[in-house]
Every structure is written in structure tokens, then in C-alpha cells.
PDB file of N, CA and C in Angstrom:
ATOM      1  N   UNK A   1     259.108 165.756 159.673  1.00  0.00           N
ATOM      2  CA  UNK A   1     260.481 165.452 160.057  1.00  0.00           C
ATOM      3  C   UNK A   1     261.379 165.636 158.842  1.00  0.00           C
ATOM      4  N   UNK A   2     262.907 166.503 158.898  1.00  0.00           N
ATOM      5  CA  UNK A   2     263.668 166.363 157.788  1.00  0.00           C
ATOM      6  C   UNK A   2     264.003 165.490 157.893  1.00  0.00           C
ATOM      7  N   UNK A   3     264.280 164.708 156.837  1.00  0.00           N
ATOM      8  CA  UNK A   3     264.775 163.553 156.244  1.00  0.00           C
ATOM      9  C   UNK A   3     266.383 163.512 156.004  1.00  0.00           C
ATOM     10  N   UNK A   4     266.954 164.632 155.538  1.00  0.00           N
ATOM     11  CA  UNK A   4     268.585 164.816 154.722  1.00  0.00           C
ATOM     12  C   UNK A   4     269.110 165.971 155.900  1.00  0.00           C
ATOM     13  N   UNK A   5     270.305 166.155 155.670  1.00  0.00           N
ATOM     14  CA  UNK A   5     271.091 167.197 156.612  1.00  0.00           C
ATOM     15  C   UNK A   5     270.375 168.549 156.209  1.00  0.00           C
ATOM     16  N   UNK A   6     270.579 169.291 157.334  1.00  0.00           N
ATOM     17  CA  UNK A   6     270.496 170.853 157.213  1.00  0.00           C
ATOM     18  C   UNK A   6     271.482 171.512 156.304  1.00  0.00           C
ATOM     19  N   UNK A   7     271.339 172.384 155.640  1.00  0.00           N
ATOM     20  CA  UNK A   7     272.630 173.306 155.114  1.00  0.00           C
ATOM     21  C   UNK A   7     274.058 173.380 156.097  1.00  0.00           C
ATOM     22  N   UNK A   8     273.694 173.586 157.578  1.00  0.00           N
ATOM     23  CA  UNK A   8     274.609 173.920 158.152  1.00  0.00           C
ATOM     24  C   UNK A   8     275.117 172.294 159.052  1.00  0.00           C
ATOM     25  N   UNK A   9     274.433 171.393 158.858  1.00  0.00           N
ATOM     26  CA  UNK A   9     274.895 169.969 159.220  1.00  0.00           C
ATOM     27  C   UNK A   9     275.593 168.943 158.428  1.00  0.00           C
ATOM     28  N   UNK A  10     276.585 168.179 158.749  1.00  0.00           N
ATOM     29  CA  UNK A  10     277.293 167.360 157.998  1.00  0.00           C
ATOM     30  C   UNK A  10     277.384 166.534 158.380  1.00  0.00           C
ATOM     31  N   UNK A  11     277.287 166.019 159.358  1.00  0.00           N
ATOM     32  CA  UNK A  11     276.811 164.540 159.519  1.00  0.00           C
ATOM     33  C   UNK A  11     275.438 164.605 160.326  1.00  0.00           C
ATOM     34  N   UNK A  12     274.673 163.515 160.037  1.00  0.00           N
ATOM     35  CA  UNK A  12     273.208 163.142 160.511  1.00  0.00           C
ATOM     36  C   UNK A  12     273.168 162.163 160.970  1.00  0.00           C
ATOM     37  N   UNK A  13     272.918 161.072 161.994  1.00  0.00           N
ATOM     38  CA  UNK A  13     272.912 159.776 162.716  1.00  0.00           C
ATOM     39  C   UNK A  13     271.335 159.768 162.917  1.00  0.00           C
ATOM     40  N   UNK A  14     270.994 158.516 161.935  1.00  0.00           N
ATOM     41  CA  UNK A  14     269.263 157.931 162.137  1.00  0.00           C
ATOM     42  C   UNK A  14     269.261 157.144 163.137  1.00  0.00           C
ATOM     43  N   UNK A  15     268.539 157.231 164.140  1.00  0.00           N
ATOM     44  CA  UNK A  15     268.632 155.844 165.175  1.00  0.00           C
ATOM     45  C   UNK A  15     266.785 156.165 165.960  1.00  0.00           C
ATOM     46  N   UNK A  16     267.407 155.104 167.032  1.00  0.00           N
ATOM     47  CA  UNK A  16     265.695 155.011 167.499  1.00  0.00           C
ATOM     48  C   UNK A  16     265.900 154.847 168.797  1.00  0.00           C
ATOM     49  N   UNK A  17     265.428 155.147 169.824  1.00  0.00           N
ATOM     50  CA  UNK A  17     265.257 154.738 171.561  1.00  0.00           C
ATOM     51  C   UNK A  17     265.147 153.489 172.146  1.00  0.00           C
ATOM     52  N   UNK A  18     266.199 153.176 172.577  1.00  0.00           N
ATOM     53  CA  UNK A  18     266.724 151.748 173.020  1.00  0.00           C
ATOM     54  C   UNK A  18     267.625 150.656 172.512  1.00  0.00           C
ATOM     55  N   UNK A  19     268.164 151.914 171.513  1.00  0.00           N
ATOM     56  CA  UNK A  19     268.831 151.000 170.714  1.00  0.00           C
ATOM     57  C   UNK A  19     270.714 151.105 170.956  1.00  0.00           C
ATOM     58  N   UNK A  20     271.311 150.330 171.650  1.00  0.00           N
ATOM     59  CA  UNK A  20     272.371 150.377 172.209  1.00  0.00           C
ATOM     60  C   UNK A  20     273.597 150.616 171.036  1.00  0.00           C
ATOM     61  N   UNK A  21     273.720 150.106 169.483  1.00  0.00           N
ATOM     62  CA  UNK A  21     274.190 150.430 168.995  1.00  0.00           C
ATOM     63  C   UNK A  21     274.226 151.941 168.400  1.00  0.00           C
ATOM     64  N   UNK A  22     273.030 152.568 168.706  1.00  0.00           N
ATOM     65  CA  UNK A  22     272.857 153.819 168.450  1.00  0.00           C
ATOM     66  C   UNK A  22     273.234 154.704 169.642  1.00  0.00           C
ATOM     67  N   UNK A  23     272.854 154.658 170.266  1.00  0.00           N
ATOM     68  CA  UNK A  23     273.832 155.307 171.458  1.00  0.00           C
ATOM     69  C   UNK A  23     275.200 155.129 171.746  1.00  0.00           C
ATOM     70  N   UNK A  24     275.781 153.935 171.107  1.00  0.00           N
ATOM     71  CA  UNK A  24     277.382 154.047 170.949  1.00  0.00           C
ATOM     72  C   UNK A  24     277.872 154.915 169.988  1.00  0.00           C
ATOM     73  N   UNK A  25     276.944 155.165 168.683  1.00  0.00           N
ATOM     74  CA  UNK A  25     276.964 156.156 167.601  1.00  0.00           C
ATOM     75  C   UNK A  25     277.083 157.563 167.523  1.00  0.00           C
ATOM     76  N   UNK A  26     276.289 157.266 168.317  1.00  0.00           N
ATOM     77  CA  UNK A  26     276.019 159.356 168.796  1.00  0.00           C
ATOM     78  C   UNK A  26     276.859 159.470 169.830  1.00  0.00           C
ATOM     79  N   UNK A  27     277.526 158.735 170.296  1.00  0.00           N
ATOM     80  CA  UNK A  27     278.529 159.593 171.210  1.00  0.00           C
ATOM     81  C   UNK A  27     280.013 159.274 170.581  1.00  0.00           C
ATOM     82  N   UNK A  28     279.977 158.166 169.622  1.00  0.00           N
ATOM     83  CA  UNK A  28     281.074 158.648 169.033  1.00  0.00           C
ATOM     84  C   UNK A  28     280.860 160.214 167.882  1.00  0.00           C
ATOM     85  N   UNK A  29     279.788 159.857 167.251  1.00  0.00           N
ATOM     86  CA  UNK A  29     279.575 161.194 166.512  1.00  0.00           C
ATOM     87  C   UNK A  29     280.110 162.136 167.289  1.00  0.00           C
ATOM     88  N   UNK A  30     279.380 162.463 168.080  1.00  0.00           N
ATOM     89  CA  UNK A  30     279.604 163.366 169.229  1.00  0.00           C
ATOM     90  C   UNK A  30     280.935 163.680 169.297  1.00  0.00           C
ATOM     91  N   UNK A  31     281.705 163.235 169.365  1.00  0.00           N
ATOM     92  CA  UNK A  31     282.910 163.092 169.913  1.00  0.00           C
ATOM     93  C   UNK A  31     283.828 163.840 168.970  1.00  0.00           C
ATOM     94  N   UNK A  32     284.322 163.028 167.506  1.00  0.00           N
ATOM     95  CA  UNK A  32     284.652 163.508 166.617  1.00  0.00           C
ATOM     96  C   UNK A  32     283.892 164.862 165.873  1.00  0.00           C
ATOM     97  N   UNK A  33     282.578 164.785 165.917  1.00  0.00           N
ATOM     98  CA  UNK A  33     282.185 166.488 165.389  1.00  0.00           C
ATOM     99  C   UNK A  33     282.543 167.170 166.740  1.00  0.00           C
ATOM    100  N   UNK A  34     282.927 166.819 167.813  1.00  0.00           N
ATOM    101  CA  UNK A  34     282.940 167.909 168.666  1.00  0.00           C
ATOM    102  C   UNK A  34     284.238 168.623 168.381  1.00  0.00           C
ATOM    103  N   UNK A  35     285.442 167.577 168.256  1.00  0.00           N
ATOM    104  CA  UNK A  35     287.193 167.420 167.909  1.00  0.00           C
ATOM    105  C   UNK A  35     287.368 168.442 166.895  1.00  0.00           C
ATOM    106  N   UNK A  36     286.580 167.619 165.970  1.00  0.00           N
ATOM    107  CA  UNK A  36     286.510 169.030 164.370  1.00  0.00           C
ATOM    108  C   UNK A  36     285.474 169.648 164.397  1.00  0.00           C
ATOM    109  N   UNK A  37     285.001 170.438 165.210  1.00  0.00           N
ATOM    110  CA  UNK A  37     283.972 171.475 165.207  1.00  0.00           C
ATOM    111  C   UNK A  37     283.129 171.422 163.410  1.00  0.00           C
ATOM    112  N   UNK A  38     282.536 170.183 163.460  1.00  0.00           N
ATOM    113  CA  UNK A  38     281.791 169.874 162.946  1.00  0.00           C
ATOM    114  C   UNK A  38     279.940 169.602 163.238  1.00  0.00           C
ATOM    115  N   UNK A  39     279.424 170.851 162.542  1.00  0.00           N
ATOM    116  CA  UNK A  39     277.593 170.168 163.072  1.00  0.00           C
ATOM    117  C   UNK A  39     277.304 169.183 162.485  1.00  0.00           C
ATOM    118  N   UNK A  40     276.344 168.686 163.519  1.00  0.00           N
ATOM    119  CA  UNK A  40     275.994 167.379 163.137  1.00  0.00           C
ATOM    120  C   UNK A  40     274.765 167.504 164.097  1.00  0.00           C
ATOM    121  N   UNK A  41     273.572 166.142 163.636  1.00  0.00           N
ATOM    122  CA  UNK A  41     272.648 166.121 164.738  1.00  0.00           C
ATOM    123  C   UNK A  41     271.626 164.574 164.111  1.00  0.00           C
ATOM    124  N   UNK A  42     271.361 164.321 165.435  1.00  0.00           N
ATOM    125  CA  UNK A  42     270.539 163.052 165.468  1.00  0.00           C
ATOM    126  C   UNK A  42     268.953 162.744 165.254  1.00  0.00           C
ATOM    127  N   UNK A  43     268.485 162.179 164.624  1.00  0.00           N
ATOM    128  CA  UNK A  43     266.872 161.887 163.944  1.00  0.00           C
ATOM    129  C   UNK A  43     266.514 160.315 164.564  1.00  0.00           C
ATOM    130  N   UNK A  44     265.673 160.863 165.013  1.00  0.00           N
ATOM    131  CA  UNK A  44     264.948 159.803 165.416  1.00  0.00           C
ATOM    132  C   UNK A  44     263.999 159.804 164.340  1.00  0.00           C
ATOM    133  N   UNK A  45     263.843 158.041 163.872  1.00  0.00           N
ATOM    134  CA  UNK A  45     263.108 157.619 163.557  1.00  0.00           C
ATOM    135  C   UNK A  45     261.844 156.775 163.289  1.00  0.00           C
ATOM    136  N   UNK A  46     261.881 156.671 164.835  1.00  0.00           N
ATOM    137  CA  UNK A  46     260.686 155.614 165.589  1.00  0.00           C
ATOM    138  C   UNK A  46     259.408 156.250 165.285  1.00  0.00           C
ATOM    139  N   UNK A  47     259.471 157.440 164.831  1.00  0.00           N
ATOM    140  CA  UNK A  47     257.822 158.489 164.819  1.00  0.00           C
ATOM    141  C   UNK A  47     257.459 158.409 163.043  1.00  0.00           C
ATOM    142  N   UNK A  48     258.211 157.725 162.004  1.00  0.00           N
ATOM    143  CA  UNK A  48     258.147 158.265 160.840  1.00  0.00           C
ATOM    144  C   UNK A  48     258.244 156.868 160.001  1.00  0.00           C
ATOM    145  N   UNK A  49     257.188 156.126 159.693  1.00  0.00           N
ATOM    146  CA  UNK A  49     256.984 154.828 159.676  1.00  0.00           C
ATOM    147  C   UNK A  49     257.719 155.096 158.038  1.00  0.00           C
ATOM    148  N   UNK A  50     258.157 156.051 156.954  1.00  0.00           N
ATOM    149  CA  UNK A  50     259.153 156.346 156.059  1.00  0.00           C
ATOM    150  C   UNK A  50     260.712 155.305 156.430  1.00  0.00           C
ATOM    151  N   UNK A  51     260.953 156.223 157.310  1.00  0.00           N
ATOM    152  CA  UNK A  51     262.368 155.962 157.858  1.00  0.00           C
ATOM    153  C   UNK A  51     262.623 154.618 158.596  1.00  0.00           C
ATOM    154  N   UNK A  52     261.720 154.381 159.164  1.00  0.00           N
ATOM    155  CA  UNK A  52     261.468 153.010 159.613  1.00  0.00           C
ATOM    156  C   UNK A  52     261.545 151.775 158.618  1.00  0.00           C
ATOM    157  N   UNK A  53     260.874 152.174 157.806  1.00  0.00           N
ATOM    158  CA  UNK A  53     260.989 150.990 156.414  1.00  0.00           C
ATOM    159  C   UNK A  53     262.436 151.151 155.781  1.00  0.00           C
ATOM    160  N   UNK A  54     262.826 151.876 155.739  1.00  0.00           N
ATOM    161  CA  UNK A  54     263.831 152.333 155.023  1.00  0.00           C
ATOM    162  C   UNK A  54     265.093 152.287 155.724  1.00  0.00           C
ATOM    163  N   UNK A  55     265.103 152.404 156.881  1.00  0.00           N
ATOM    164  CA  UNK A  55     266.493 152.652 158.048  1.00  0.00           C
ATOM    165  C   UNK A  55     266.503 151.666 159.213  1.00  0.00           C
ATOM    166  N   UNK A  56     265.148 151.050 159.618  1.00  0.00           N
ATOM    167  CA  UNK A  56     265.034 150.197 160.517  1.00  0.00           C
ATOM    168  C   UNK A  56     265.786 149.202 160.502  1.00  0.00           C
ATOM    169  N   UNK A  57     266.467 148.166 160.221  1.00  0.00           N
ATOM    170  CA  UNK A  57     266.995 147.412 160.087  1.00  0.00           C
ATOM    171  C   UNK A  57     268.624 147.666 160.294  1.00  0.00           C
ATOM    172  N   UNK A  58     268.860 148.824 159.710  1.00  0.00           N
ATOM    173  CA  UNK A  58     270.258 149.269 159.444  1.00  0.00           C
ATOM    174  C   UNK A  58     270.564 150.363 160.850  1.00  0.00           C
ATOM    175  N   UNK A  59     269.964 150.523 161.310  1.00  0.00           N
ATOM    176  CA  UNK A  59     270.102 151.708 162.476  1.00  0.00           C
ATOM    177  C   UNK A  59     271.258 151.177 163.578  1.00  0.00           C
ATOM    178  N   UNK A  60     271.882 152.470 163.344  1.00  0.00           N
ATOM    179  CA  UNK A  60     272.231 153.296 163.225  1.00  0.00           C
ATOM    180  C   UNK A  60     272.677 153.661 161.882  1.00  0.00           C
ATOM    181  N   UNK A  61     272.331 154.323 161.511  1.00  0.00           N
ATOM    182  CA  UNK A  61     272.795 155.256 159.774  1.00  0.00           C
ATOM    183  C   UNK A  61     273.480 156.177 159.684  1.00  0.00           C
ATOM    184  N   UNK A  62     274.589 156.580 159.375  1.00  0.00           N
ATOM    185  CA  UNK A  62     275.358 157.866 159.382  1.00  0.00           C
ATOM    186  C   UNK A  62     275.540 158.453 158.239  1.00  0.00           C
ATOM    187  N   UNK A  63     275.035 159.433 158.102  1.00  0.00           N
ATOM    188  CA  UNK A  63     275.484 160.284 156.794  1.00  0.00           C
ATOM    189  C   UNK A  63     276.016 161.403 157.164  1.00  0.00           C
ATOM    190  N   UNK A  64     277.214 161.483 155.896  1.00  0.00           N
ATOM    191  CA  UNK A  64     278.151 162.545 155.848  1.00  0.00           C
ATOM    192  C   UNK A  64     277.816 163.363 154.713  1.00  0.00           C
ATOM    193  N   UNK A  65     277.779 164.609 154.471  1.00  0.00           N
ATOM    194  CA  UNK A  65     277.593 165.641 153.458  1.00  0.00           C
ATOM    195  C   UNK A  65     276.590 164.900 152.580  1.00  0.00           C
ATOM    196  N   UNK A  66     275.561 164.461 153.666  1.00  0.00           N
ATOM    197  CA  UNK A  66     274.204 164.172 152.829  1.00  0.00           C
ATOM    198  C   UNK A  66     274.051 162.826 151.753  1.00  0.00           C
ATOM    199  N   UNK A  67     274.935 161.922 152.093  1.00  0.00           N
ATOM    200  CA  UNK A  67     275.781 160.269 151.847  1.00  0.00           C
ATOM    201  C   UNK A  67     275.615 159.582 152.259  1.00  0.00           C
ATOM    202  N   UNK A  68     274.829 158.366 152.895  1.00  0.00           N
ATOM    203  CA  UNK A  68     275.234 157.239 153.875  1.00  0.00           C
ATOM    204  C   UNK A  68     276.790 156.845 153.726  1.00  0.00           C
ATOM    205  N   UNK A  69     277.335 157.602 155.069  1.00  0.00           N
ATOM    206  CA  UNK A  69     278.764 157.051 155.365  1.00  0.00           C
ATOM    207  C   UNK A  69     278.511 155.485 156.016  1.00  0.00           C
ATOM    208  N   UNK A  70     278.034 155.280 156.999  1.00  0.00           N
ATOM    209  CA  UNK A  70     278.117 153.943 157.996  1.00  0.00           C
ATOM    210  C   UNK A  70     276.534 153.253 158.367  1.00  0.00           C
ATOM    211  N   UNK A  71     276.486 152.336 159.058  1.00  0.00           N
ATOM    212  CA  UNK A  71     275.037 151.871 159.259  1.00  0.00           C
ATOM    213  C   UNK A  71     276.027 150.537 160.393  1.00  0.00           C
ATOM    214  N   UNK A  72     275.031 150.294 161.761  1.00  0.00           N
ATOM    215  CA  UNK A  72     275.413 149.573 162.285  1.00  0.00           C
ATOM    216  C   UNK A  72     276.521 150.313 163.468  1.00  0.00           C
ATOM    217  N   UNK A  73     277.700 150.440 162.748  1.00  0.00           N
ATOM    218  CA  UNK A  73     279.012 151.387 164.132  1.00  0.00           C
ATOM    219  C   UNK A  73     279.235 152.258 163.055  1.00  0.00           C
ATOM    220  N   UNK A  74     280.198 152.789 164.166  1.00  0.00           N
ATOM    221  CA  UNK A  74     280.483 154.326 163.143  1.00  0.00           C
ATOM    222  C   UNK A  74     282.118 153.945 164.054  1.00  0.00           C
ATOM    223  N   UNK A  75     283.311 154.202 162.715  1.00  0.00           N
ATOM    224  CA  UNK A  75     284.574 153.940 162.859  1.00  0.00           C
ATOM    225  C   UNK A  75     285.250 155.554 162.968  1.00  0.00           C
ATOM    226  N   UNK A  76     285.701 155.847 164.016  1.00  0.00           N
ATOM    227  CA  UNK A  76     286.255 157.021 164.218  1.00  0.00           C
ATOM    228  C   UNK A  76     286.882 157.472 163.490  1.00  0.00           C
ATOM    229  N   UNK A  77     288.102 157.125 162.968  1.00  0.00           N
ATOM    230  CA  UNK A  77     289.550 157.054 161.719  1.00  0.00           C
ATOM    231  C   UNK A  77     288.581 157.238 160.539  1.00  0.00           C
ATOM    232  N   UNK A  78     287.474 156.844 159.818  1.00  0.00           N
ATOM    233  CA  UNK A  78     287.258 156.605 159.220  1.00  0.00           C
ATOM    234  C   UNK A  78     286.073 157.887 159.025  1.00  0.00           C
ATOM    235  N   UNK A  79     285.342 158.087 159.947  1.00  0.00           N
ATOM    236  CA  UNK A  79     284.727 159.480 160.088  1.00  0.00           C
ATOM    237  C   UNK A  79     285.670 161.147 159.534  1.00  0.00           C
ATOM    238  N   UNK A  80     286.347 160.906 160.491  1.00  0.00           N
ATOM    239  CA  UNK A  80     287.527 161.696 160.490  1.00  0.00           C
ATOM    240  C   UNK A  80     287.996 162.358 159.427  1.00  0.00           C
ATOM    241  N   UNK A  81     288.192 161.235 158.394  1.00  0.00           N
ATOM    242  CA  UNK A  81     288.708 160.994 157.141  1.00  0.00           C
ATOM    243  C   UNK A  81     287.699 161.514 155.983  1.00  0.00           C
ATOM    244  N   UNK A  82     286.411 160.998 156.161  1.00  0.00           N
ATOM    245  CA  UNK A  82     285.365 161.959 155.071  1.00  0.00           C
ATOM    246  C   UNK A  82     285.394 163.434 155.715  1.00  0.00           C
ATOM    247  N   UNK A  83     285.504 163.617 156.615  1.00  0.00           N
ATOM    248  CA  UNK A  83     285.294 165.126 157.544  1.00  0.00           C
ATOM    249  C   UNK A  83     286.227 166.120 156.890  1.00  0.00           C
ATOM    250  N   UNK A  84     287.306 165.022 156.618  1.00  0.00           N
ATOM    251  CA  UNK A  84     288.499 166.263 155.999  1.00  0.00           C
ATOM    252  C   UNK A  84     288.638 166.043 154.507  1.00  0.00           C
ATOM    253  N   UNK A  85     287.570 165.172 153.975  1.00  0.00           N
ATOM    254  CA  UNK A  85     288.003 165.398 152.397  1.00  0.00           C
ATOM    255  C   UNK A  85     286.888 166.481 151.775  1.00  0.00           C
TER     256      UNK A  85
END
């Protein structure tokens, strides 16, 4: 499993299956990379007992240009805002 963004991805959202704050995440992600035709893409980390130690607790995780931007929600305005700096 990659761990960090792709070359061609800029934001990455760590989350896991069943997790309701993470599915509010990825569809805001969603939303705003869709607005600014920004790639982006989601990792599950329920398969990678790494990421689990490391992200479990904090999941949802958002990283921007390879950064932890957010953990927990992801603030639209505030997405937005690293997107364009």
C-alpha cells in the first residue's frame, strides 16, 4: 500500500470502513477537489496494521501536498485555501 500522495495527487484522506466521520471527509474532499479540479484519492487503512498504529485514532487524516492538513473533519474554506497556496 502507498503510504504518501502520488506525483499526480494532492490531497490523500486515510480513513477506514464504517467510519462516519470519514465518509463525511471524502465527500467533502470530493467536493472541493472536484470544484478545483484537484486529484486527490482515499487509503484505506484497516488492511495495514502501519497506518493503523499511526492514523487509527486520528482518522480521518487529510493530507495536502504530502502534509497532514486535518484529522477528525476536514473544513472546506480551509481546504480551499492550502489548494490555492
Amino acid at each position: 500500500m502507498t503510504t504518501g500522495p502520488r506525483a499526480a495527487e494532492r490531497v490523500v484522506v486515510y480513513s477506514k470502513p464504517g467510519c462516519h466521520l470519514c465518509e463525511d471527509a471524502v465527500a467533502l474532499v470530493a467536493q472541493v477537489c472536484d470544484e478545483t479540479g484537484t486529484p486527490w484519492r482515499e487509503v484505506d487503512i484497516s488492511g495495514d496494521a502501519e497506518l493503523m498504529q499511526t492514523y487509527g485514532e486520528q482518522i480521518p487524516v487529510t493530507f495536502v501536498d504530502g502534509r497532514q492538513h486535518d484529522f477528525w473533519r476536514v473544513d472546506p474554506a480551509r481546504l480551499r485555501r492550502a489548494l490555492d497556496a
